[in-house]
N, C-alpha and C. Protein backbone atom coordinates (compact mmCIF):
# COMPACT_ATOMS: atom_id res chain seq x y z
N UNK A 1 12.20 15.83 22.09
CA UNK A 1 12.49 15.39 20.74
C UNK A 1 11.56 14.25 20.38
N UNK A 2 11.47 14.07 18.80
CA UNK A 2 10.16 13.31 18.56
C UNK A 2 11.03 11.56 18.23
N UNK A 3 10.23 10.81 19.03
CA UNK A 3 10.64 9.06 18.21
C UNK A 3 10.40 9.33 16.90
N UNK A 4 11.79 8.78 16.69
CA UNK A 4 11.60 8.14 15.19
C UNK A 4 10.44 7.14 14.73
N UNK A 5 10.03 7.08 13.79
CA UNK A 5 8.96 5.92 13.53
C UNK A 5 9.86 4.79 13.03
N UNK A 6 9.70 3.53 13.77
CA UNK A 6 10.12 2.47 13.05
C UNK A 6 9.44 2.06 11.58
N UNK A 7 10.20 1.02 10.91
CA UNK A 7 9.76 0.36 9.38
C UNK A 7 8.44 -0.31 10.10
N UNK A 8 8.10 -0.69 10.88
CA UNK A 8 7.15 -1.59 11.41
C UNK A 8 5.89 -0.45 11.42
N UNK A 9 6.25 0.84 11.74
CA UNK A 9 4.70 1.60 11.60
C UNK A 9 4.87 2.00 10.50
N UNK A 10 5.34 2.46 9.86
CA UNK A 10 5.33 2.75 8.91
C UNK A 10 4.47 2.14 7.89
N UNK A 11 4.72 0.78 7.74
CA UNK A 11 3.99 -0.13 7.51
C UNK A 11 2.82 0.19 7.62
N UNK A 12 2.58 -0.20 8.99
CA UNK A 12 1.13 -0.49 9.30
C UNK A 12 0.42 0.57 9.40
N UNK A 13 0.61 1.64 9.85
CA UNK A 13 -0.33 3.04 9.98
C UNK A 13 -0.61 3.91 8.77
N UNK A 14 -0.28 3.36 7.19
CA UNK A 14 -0.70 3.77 6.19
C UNK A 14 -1.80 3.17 5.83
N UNK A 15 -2.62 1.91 5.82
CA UNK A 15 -3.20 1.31 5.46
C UNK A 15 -4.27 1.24 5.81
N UNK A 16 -5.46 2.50 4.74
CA UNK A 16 -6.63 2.63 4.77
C UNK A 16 -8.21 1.72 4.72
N UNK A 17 -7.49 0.42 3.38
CA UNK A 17 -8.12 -0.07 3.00
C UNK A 17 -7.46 -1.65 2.50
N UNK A 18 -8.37 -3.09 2.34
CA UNK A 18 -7.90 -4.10 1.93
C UNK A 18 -9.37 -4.66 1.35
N UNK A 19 -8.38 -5.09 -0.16
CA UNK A 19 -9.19 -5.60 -0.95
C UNK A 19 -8.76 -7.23 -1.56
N UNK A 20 -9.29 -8.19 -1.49
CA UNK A 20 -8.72 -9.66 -1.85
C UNK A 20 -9.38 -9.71 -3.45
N UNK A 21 -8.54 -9.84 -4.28
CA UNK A 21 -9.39 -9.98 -5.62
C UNK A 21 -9.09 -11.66 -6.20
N UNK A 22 -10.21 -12.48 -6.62
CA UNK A 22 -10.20 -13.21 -7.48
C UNK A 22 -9.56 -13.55 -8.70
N UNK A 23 -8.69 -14.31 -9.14
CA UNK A 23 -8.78 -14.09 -10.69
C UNK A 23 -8.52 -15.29 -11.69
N UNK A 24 -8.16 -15.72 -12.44
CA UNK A 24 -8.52 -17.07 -12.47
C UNK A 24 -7.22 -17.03 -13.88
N UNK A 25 -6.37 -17.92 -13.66
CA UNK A 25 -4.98 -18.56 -14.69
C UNK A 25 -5.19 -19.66 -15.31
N UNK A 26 -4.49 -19.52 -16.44
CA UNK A 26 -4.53 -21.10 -17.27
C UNK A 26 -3.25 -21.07 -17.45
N UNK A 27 -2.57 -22.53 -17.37
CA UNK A 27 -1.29 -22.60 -17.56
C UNK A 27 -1.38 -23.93 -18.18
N UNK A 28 -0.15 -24.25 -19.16
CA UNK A 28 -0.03 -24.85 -20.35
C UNK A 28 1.29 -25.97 -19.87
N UNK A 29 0.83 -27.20 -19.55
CA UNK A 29 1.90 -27.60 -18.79
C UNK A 29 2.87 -28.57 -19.81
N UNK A 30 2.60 -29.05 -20.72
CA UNK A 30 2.85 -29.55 -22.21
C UNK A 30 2.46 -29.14 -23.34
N UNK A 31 2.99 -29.55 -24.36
CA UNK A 31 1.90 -29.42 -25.60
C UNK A 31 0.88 -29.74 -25.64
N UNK A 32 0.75 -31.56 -25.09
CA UNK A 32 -0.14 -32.27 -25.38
C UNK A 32 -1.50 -32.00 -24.48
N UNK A 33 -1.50 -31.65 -23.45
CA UNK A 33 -2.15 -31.50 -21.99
C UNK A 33 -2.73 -30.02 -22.42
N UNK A 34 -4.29 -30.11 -21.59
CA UNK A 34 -5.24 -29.28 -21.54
C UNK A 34 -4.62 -28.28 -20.88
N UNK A 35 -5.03 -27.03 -21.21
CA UNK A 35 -4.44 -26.10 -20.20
C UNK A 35 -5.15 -26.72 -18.56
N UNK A 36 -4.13 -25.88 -18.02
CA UNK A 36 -4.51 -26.19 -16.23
C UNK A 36 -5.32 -24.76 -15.72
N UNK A 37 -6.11 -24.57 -15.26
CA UNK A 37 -7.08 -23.20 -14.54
C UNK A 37 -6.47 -23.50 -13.46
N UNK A 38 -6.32 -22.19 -12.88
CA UNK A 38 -5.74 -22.31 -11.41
C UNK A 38 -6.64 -20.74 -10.66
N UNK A 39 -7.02 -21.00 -9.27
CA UNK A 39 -7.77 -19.94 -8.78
C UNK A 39 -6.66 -19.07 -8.22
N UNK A 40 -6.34 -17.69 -8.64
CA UNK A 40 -5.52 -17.37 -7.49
C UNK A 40 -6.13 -15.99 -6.56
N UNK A 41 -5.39 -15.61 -5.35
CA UNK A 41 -6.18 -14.70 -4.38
C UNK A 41 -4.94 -13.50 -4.69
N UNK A 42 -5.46 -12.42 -4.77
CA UNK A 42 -4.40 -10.69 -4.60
C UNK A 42 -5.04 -10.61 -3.94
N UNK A 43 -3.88 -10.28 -2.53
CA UNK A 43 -4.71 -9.07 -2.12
C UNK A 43 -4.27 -7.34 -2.28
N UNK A 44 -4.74 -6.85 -2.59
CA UNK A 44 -4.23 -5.19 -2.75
C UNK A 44 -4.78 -4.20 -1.34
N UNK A 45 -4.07 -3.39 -1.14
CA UNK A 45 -3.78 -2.59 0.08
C UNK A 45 -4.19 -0.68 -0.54
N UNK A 46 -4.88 -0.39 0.03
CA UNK A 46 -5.13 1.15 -0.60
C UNK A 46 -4.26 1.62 1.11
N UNK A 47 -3.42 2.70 0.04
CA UNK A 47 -2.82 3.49 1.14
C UNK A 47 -2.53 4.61 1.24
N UNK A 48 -1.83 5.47 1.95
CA UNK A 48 -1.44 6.45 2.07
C UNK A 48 -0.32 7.09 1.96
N UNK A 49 0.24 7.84 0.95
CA UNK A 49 2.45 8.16 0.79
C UNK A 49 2.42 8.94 1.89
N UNK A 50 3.34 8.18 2.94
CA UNK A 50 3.71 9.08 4.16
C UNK A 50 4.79 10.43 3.53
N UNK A 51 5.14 10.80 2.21
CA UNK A 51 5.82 12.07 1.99
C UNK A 51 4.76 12.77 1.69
N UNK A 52 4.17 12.40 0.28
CA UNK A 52 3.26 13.35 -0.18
C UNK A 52 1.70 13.58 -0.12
N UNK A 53 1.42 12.69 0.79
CA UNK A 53 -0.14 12.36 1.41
C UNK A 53 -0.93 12.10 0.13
N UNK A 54 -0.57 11.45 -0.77
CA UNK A 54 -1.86 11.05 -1.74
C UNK A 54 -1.69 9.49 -2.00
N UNK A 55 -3.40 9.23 -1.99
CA UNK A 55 -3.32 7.49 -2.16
C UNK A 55 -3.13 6.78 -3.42
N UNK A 56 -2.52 5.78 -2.41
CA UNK A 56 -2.08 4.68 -4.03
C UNK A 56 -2.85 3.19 -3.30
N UNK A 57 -2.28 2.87 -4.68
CA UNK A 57 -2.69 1.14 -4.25
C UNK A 57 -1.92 0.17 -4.03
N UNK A 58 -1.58 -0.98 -3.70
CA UNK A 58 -0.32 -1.53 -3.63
C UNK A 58 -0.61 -2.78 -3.50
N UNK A 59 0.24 -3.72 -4.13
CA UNK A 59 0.04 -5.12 -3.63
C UNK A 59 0.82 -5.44 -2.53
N UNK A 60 2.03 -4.77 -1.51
CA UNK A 60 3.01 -5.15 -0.93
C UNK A 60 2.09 -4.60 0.26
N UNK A 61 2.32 -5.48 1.21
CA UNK A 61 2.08 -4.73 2.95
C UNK A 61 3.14 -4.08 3.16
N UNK A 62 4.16 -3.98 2.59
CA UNK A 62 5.49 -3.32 3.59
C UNK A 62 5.97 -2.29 2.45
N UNK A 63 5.29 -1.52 1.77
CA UNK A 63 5.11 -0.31 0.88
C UNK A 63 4.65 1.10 1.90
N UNK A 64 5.44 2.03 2.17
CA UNK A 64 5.23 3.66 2.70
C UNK A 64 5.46 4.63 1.84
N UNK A 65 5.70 4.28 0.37
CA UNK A 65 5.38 5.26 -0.15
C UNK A 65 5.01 4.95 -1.79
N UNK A 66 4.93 5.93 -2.24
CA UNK A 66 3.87 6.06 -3.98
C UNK A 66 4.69 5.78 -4.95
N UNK A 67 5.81 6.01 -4.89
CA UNK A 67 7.02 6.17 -5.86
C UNK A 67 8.34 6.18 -5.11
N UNK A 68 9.38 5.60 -6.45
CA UNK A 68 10.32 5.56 -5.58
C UNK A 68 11.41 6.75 -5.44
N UNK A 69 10.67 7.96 -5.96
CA UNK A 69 11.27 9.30 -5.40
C UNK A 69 10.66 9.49 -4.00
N UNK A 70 8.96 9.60 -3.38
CA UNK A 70 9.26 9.75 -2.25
C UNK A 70 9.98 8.69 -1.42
N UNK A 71 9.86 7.36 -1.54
CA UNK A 71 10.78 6.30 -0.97
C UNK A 71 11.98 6.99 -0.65
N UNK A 72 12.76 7.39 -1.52
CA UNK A 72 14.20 7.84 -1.09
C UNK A 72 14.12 8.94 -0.37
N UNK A 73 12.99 10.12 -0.32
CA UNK A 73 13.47 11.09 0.78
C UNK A 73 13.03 10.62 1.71
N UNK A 74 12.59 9.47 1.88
CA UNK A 74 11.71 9.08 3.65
C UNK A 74 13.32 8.57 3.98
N UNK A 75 13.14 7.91 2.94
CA UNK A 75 14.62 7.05 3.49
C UNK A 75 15.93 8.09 4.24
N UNK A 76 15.79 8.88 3.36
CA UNK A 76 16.83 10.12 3.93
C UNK A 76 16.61 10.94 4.87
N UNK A 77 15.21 11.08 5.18
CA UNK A 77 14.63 11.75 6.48
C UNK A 77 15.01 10.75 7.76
N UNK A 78 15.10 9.42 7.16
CA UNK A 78 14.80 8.53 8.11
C UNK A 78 16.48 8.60 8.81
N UNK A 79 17.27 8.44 7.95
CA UNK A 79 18.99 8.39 7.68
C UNK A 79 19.60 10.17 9.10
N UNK A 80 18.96 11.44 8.78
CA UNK A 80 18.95 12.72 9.75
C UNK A 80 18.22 12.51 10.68
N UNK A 81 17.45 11.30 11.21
CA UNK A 81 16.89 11.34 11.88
C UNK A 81 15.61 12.17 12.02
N UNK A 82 14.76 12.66 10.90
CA UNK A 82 13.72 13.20 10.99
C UNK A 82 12.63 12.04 10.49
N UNK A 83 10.95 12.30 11.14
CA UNK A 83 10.08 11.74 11.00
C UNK A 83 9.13 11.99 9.23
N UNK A 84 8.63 11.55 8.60
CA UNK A 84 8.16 11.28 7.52
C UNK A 84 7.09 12.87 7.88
N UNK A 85 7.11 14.03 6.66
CA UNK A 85 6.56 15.15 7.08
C UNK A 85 4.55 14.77 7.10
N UNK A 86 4.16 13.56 6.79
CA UNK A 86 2.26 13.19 6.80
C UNK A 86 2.05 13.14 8.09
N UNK A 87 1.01 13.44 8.31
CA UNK A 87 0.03 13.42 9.74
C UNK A 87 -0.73 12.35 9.46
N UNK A 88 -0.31 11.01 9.83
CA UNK A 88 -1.28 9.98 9.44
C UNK A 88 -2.59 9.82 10.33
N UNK A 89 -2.51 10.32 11.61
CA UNK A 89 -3.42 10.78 12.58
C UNK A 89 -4.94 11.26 11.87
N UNK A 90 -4.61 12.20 11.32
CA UNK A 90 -5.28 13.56 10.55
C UNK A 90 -5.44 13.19 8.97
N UNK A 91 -4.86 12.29 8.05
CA UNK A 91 -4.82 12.01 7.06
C UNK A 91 -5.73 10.82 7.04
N UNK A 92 -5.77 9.67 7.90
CA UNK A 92 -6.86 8.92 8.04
C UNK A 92 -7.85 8.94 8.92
N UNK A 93 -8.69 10.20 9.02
CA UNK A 93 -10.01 10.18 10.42
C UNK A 93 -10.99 9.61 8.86
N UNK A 94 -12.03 9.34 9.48
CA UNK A 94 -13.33 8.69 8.76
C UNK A 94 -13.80 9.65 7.26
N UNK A 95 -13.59 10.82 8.08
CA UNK A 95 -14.38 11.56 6.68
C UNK A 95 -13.38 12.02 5.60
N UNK A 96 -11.96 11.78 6.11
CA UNK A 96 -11.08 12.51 4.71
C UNK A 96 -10.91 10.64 3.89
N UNK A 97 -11.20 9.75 4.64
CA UNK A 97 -10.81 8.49 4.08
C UNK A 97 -11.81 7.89 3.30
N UNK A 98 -13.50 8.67 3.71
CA UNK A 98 -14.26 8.09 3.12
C UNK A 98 -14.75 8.35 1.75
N UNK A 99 -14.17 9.08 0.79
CA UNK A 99 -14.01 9.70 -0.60
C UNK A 99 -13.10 8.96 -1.05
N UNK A 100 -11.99 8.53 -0.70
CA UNK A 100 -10.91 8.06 -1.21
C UNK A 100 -11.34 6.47 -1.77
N UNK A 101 -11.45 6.05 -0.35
CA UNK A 101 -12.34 4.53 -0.56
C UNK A 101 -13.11 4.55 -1.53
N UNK A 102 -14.49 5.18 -1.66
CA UNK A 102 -15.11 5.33 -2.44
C UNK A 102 -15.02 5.56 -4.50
N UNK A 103 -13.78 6.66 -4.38
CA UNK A 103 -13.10 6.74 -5.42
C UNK A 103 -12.19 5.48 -6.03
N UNK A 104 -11.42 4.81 -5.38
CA UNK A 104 -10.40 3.23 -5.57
C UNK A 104 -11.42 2.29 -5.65
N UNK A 105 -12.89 2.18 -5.06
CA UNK A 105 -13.67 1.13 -5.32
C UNK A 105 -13.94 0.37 -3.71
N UNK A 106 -12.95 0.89 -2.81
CA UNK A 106 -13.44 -0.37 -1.10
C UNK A 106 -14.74 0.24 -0.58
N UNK A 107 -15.00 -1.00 -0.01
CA UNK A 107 -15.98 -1.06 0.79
C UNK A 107 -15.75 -0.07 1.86
């Protein structure tokens, strides 16, 4: 019989790609007072829906799926004790990942 996958891989064995983006805020702290610029860092995560194998993007590290319809059948696969039906093995080798990247914009 197959291990269950913990929330912990799940996690981590979707995650194709990481991107830190720049972006820059002004915030208004009175009337009287100049706005304030503030630098802030995203980082966004390109990944993989362990239900329906197509990539998304995400700002959360602890995101396994695209939507929150597949969310709930993992969840329910997870609940019968069955494993998430993606081959993340086979879904991330170099050459099916390197179109994808390319398409979302990573390096």
């Amino acid at each position: 019989m197959a291990i269950i996958l913990s929330k912990k891989d799940l996690y981590t064995s979707n995650i194709i790609g990481v991107k830190v983006e720049k972006q820059k805020r002004s915030y208004n702290q009175t009337i009287g007072d100049a706005p304030r610029i503030v630098d802030i860092r995203r980082t966004r995560y390109l990944k993989i829906c362990w239900m329906c194998g197509s990539p998304y993007e995400s700002n959360r590290v602890n995101s396994f799926a695209c939507s929150t319809r597949c969310s709930q059948n993992i969840w329910h696969h997870r609940q019968n004790g069955i494993n998430p039906p993606a081959r993340m093995d086979q879904l991330t080798k170099e050459k099916n990942v390197k179109e994808v990247k390319e398409r979302f914009g990573y390096l």
